[in-house]
N, C-alpha and C. Protein backbone atom coordinates (compact mmCIF):
# COMPACT_ATOMS: atom_id res chain seq x y z
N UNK A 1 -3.08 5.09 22.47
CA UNK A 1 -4.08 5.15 21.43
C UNK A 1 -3.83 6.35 20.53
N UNK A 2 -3.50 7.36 21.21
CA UNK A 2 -3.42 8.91 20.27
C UNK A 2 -1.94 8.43 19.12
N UNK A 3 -1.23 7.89 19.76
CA UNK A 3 0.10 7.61 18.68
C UNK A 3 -0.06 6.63 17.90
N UNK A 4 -1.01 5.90 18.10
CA UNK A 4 -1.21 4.54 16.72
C UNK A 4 -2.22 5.79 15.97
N UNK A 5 -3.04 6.78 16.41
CA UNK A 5 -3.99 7.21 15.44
C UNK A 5 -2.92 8.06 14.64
N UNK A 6 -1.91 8.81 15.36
CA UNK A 6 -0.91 9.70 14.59
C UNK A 6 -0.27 8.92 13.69
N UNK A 7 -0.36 7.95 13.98
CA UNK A 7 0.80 6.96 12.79
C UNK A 7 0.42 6.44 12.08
N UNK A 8 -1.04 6.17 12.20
CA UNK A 8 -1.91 5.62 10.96
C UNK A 8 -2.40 6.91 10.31
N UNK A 9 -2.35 8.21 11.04
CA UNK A 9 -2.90 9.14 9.75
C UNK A 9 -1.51 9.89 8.42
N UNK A 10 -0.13 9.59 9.55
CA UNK A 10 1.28 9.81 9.00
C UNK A 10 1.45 9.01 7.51
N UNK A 11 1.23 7.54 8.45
CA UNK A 11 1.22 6.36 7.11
C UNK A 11 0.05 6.87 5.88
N UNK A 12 -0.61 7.21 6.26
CA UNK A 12 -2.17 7.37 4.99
C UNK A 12 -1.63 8.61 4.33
N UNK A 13 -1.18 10.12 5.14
CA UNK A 13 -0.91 10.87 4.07
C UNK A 13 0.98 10.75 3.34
N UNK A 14 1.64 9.55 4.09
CA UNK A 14 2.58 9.05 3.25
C UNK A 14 2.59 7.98 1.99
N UNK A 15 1.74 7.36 1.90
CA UNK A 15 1.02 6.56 0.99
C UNK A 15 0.38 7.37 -0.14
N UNK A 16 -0.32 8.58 0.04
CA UNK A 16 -0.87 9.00 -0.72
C UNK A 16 0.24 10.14 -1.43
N UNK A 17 1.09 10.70 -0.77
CA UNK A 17 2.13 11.04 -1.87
C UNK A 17 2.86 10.20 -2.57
N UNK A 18 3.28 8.92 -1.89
CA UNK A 18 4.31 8.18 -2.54
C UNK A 18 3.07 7.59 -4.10
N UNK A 19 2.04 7.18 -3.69
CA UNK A 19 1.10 6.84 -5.16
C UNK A 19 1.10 7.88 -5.99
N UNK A 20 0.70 9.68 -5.45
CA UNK A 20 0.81 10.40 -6.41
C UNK A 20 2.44 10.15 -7.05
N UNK A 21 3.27 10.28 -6.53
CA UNK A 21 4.78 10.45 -7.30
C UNK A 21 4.67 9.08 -8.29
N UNK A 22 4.01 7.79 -8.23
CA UNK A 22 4.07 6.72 -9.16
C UNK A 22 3.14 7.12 -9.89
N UNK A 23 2.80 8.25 -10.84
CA UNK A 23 1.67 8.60 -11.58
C UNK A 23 2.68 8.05 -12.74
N UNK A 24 2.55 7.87 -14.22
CA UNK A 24 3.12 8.00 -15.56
C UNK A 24 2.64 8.93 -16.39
N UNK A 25 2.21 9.66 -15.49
CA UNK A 25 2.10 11.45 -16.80
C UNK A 25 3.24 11.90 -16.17
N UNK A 26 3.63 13.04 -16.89
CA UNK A 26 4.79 13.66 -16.98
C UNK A 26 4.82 15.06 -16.54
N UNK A 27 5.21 15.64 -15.53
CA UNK A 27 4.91 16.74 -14.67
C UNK A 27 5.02 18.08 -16.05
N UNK A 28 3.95 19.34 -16.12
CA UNK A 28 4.17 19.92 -17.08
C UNK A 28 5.76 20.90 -16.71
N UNK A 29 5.93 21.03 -15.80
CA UNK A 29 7.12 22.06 -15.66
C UNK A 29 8.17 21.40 -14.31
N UNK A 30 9.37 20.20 -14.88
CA UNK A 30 10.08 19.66 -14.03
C UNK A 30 10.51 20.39 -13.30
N UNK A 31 10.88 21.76 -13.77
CA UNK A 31 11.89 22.65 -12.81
C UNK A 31 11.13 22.85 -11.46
N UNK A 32 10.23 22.70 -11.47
CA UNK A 32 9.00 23.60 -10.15
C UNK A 32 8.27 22.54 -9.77
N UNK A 33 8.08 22.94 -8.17
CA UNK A 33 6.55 21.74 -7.62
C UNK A 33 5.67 23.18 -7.53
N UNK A 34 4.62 22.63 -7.67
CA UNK A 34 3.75 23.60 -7.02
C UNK A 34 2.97 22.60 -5.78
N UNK A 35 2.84 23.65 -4.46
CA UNK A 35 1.76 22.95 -3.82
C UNK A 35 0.86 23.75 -3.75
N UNK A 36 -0.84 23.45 -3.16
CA UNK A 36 -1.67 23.98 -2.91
C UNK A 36 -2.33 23.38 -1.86
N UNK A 37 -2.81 24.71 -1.23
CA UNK A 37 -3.65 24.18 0.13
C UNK A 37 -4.89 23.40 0.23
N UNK A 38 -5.19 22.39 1.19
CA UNK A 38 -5.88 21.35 0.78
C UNK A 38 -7.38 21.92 1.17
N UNK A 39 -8.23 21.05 0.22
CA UNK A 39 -9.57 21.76 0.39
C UNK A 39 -10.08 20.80 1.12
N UNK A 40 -11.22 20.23 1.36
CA UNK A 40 -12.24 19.47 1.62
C UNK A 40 -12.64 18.75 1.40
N UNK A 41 -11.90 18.15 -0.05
CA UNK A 41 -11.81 17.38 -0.72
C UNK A 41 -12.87 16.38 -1.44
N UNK A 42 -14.02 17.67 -0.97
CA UNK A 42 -15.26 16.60 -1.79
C UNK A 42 -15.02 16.48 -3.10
N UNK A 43 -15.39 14.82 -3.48
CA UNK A 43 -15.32 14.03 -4.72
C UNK A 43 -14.20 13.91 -5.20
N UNK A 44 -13.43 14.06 -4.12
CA UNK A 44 -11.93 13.75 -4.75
C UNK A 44 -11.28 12.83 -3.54
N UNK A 45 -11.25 11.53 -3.66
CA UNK A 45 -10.64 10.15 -2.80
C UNK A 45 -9.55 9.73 -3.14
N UNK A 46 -8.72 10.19 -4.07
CA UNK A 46 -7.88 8.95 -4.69
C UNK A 46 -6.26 10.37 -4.48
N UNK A 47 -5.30 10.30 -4.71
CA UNK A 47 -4.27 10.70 -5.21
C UNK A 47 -4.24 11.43 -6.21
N UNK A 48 -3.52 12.72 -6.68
CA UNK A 48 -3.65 12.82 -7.94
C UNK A 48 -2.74 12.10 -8.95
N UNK A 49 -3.64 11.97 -10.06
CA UNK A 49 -3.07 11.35 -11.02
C UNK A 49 -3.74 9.86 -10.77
N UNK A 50 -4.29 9.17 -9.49
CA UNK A 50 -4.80 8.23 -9.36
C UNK A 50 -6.06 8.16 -9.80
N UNK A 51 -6.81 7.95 -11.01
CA UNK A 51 -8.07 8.25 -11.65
C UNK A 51 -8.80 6.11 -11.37
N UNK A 52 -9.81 6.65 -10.29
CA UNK A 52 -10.42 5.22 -10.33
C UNK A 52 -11.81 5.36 -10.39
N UNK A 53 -12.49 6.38 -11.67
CA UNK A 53 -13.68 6.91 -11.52
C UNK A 53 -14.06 7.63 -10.44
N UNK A 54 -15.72 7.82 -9.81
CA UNK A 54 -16.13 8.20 -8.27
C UNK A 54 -15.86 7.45 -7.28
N UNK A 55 -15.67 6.08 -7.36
CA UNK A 55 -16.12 5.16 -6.50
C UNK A 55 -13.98 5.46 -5.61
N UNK A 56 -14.84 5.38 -3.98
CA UNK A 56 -13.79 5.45 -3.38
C UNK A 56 -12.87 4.23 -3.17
N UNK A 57 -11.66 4.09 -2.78
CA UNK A 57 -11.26 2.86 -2.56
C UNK A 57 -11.70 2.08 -1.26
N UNK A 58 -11.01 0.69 -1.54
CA UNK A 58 -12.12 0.04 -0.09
C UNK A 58 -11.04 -0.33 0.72
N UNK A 59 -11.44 0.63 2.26
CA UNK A 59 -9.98 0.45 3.13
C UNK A 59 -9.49 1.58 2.75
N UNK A 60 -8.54 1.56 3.82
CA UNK A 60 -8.02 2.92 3.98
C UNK A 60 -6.53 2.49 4.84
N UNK A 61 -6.22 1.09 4.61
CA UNK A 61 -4.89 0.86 4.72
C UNK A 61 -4.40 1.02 6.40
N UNK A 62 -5.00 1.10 7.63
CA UNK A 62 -4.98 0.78 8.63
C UNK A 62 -5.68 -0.20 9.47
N UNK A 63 -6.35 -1.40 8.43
CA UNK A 63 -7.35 -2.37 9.04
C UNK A 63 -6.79 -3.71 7.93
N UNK A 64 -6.81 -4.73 8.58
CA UNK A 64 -6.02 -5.79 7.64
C UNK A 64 -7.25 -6.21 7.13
N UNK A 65 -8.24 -5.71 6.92
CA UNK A 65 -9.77 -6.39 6.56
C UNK A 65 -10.48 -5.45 6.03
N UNK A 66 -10.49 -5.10 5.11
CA UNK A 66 -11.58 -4.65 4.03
C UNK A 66 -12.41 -4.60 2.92
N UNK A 67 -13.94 -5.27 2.90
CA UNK A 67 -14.65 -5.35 1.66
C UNK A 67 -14.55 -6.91 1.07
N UNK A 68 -14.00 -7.82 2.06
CA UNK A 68 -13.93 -8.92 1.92
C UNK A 68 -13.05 -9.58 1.64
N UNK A 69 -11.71 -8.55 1.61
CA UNK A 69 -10.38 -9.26 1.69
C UNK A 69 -9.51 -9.07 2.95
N UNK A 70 -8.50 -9.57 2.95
CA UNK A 70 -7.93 -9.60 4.46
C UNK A 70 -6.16 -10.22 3.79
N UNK A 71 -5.32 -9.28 4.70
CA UNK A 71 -4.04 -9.28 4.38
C UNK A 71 -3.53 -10.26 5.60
N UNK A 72 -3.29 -11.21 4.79
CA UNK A 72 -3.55 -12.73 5.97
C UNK A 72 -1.36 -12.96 5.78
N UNK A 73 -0.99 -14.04 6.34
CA UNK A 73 0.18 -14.40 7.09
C UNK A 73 1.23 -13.76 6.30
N UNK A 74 1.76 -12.04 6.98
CA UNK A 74 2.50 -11.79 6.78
C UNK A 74 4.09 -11.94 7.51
N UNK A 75 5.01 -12.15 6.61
CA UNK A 75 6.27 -12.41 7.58
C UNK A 75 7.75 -11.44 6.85
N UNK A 76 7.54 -10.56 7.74
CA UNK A 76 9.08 -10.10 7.73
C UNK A 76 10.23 -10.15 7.55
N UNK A 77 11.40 -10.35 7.39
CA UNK A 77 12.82 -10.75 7.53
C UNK A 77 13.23 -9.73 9.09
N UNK A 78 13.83 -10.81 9.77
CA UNK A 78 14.33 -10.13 11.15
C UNK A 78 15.40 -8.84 10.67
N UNK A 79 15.31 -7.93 11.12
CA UNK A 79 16.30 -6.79 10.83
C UNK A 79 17.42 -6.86 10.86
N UNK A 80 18.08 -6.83 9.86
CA UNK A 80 19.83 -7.08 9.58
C UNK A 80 20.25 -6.27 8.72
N UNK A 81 21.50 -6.19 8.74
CA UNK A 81 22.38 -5.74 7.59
C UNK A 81 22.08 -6.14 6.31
N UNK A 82 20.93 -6.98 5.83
CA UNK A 82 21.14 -6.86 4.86
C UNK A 82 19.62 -7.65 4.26
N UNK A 83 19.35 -7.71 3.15
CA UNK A 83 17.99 -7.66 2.52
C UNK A 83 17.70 -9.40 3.09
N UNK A 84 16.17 -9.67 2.94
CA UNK A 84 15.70 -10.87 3.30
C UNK A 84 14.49 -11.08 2.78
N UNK A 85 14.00 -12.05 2.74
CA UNK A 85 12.30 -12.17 2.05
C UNK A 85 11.16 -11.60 2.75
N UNK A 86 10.18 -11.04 2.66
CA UNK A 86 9.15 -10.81 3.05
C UNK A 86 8.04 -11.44 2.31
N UNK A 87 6.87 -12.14 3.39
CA UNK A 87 5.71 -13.14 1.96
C UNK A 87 4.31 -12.53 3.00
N UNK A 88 3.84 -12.62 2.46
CA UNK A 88 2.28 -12.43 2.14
C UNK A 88 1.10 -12.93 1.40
N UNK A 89 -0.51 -13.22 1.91
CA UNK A 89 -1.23 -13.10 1.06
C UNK A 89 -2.03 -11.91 1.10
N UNK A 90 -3.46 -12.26 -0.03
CA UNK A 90 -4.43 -11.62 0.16
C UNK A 90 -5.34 -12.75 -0.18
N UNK A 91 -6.57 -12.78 0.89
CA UNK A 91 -7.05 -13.60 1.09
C UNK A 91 -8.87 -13.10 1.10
N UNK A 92 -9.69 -14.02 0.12
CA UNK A 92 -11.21 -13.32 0.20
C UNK A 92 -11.77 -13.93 1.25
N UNK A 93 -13.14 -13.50 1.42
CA UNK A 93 -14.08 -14.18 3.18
C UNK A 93 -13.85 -15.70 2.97
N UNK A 94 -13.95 -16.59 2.26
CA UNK A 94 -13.60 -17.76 2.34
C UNK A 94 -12.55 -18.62 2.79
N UNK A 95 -11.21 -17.56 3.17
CA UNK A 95 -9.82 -17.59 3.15
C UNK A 95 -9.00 -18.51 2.01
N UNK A 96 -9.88 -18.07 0.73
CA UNK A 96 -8.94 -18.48 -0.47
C UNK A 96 -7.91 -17.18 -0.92
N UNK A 97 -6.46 -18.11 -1.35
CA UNK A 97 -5.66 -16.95 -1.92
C UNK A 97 -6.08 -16.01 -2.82
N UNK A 98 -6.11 -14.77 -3.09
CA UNK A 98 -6.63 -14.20 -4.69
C UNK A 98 -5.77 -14.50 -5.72
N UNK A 99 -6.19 -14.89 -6.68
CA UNK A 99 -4.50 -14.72 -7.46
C UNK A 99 -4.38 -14.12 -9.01
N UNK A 100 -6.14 -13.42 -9.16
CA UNK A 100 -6.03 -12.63 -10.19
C UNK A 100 -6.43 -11.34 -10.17
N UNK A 101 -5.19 -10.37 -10.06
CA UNK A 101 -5.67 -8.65 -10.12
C UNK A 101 -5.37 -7.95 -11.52
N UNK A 102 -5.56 -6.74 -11.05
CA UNK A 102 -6.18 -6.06 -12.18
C UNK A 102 -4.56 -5.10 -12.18
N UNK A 103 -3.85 -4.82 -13.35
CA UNK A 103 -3.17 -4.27 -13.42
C UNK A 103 -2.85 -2.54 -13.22
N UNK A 104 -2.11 -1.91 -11.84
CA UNK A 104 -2.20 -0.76 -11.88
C UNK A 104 -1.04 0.17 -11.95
N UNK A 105 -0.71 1.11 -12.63
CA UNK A 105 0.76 1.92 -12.71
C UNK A 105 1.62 0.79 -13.05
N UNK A 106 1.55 -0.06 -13.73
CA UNK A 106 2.17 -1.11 -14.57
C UNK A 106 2.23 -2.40 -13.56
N UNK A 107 1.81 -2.65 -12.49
CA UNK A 107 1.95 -3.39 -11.24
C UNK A 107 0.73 -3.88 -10.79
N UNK A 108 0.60 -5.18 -10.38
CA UNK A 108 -0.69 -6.09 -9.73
C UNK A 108 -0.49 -5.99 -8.41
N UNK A 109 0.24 -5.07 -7.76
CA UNK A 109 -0.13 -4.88 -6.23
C UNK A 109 1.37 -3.64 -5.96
N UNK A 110 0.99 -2.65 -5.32
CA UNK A 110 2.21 -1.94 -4.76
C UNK A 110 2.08 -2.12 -3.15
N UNK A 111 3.13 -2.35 -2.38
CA UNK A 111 3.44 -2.63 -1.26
C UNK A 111 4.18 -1.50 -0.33
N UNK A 112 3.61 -0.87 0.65
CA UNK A 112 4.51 -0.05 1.46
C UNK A 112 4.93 -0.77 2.88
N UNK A 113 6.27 -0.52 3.25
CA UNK A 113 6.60 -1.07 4.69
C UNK A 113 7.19 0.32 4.81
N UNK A 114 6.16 0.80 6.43
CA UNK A 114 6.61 2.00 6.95
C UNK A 114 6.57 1.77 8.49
N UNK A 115 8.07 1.83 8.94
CA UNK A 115 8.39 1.63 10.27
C UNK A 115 7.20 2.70 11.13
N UNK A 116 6.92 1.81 12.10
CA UNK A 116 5.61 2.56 12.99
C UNK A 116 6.57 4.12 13.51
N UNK A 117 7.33 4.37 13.59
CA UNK A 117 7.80 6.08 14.36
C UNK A 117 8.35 6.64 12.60
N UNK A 118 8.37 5.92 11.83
CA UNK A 118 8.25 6.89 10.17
C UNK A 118 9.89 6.95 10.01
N UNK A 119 11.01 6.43 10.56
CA UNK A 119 12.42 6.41 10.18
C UNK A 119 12.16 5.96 8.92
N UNK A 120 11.84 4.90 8.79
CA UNK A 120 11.31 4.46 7.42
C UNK A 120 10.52 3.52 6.44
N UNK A 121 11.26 3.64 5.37
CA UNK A 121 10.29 3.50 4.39
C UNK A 121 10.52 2.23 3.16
N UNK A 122 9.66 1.52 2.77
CA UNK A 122 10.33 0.70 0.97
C UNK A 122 8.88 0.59 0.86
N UNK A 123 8.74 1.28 -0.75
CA UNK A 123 8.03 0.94 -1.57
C UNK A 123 8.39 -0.18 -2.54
N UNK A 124 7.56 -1.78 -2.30
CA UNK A 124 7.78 -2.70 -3.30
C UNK A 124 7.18 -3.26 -3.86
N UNK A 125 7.46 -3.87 -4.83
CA UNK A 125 6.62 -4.26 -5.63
C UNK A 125 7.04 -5.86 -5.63
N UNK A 126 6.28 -6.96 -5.13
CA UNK A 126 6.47 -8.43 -5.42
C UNK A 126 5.82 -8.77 -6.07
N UNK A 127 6.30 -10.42 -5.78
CA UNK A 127 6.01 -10.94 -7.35
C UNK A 127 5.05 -11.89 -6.53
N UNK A 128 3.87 -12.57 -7.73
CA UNK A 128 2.71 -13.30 -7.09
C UNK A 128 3.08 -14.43 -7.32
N UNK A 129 2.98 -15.44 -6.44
CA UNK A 129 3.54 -16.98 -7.05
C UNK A 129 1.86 -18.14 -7.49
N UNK A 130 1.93 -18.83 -7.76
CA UNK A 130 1.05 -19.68 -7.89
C UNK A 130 -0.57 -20.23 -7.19
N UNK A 131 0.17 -20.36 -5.65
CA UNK A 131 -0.30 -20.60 -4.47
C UNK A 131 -1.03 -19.38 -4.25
N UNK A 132 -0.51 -18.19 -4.61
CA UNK A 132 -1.14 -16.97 -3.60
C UNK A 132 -0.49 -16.15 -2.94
N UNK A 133 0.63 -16.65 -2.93
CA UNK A 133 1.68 -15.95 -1.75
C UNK A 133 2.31 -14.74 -2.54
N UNK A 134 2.47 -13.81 -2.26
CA UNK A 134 3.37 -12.30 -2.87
C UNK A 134 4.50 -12.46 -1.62
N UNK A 135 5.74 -12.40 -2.82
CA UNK A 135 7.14 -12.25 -2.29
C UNK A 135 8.13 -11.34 -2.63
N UNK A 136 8.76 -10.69 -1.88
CA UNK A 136 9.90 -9.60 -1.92
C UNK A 136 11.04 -9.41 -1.31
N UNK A 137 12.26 -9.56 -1.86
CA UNK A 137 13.11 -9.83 -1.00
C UNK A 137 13.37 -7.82 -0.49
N UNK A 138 13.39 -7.65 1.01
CA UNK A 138 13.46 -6.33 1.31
C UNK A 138 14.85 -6.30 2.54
N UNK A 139 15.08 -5.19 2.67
CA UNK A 139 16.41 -4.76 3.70
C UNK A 139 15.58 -3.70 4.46
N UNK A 140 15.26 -4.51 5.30
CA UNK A 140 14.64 -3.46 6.94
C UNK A 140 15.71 -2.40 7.43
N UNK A 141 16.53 -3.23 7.51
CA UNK A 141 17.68 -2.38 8.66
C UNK A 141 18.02 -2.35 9.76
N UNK A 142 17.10 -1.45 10.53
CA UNK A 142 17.00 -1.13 12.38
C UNK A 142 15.89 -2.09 12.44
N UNK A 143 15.77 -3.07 13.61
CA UNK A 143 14.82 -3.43 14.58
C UNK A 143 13.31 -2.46 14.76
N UNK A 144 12.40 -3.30 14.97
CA UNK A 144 11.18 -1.74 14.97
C UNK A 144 10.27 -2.49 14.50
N UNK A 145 9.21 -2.17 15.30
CA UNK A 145 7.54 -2.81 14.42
C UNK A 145 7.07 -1.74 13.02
N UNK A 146 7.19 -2.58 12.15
CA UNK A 146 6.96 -2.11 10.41
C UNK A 146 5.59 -1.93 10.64
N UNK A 147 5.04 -1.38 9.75
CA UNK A 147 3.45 -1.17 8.95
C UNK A 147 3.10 -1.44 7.85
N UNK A 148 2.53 -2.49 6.88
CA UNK A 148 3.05 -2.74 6.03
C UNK A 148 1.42 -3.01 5.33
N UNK A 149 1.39 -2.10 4.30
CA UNK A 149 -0.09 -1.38 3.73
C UNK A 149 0.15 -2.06 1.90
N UNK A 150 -0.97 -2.95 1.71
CA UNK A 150 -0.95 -3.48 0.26
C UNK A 150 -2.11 -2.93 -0.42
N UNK A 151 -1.39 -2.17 -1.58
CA UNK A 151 -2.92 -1.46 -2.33
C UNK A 151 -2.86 -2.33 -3.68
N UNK A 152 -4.09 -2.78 -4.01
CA UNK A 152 -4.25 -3.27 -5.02
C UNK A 152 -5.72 -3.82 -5.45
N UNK A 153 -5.81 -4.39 -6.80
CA UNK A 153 -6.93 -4.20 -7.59
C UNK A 153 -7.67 -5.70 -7.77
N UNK A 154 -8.54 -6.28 -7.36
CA UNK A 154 -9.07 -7.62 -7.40
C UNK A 154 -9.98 -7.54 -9.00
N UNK A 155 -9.38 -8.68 -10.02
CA UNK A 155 -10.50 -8.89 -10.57
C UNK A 155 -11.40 -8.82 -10.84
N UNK A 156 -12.27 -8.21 -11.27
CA UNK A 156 -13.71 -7.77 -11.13
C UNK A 156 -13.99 -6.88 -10.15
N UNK A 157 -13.87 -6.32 -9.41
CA UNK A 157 -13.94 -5.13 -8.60
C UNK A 157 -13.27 -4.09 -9.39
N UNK A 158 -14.11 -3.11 -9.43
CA UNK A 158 -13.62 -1.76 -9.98
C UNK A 158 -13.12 -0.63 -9.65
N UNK A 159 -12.25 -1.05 -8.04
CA UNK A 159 -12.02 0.05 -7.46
C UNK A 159 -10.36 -0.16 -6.69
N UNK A 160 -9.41 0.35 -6.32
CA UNK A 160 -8.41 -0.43 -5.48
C UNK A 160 -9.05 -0.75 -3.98
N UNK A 161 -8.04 -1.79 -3.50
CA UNK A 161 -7.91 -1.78 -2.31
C UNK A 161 -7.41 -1.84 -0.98
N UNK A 162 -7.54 -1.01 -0.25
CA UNK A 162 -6.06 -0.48 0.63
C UNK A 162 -6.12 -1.44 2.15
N UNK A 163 -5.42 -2.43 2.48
CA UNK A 163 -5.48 -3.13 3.35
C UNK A 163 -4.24 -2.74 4.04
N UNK A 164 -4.31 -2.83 5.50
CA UNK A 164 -2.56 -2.81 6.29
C UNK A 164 -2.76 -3.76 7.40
N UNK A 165 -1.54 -3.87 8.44
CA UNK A 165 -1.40 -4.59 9.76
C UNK A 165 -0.02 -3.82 10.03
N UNK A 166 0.12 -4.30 11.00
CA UNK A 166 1.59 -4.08 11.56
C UNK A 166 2.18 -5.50 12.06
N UNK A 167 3.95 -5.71 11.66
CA UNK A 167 4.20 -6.47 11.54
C UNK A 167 5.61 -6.70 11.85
């Protein structure tokens, strides 16, 4: 139990840098990072650079079920040498496909697959087909149970939303 909680809090603060780095403002001074020590973070939920008003996001990307959607039949490519499809939906309480989101950082859904011990990593972006299904062709690599966390924006909802499973 203590190592799925370490790996779901690994995955959450790896997610939340990889979204800050997809910001499209333009860092004021490339030469330099600055970091700063983290506060407490009241009223601040999102990434920086991730501006989604107050309202927090729904999910937190370690529960395949949040706020009435659910990250329903995901399938992998068996680990090989070399890239393979990965498909997915997102699915509301009714278990209909969604199939209209809201555009974010130029993208209708960003996708992380993060091997459960953190070797690694693909941030992707698929494409939505007709039916419902989001597809990506990805290269796993090593063998290993993935984690695989979909943030994105439903139609009429004004907030993202961070769904995961392992897979």
């Amino acid at each position: 139990m203590r190592r799925r909680t370490v790996t779901s809090l690994a995955v959450g603060a790896l997610i939340a840098v990889v979204a800050g780095g997809c910001s499209s403002e333009e860092p004021q001074d490339s030469e330099r990072i600055v970091l700063s020590p983290a506060s407490d973070g009241a009223g601040h939920t999102h990434a920086p650079g991730q501006e989604h008003g107050d309202a927090a996001p729904i999910g937190d990307g370690t529960k395949e079920s949040a706020g009435g959607y659910t990250l329903d039949d995901v399938h992998l490519p068996a680990a090989t040498r070399g890239p393979g499809e990965m498909s997915f939906r997102i699915v509301d309480r009714a278990g209909r496909p969604v199939t209209e989101y809201v555009e974010e950082q130029t993208k209708l859904l960003h996708l992380y697959v993060v091997r459960e011990d953190l070797s690694g990593f693909r941030h992707v972006h698929p494409t939505l087909g007709d039916d419902g299904t989001w597809r990506a062709p990805v290269d796993l690599g090593e063998p290993g149970p993935w984690r695989v966390v979909a943030e994105f924006t439903p139609t009429g909802v004004d907030r993202p939303v961070l769904l995961g499973t392992t897979a």
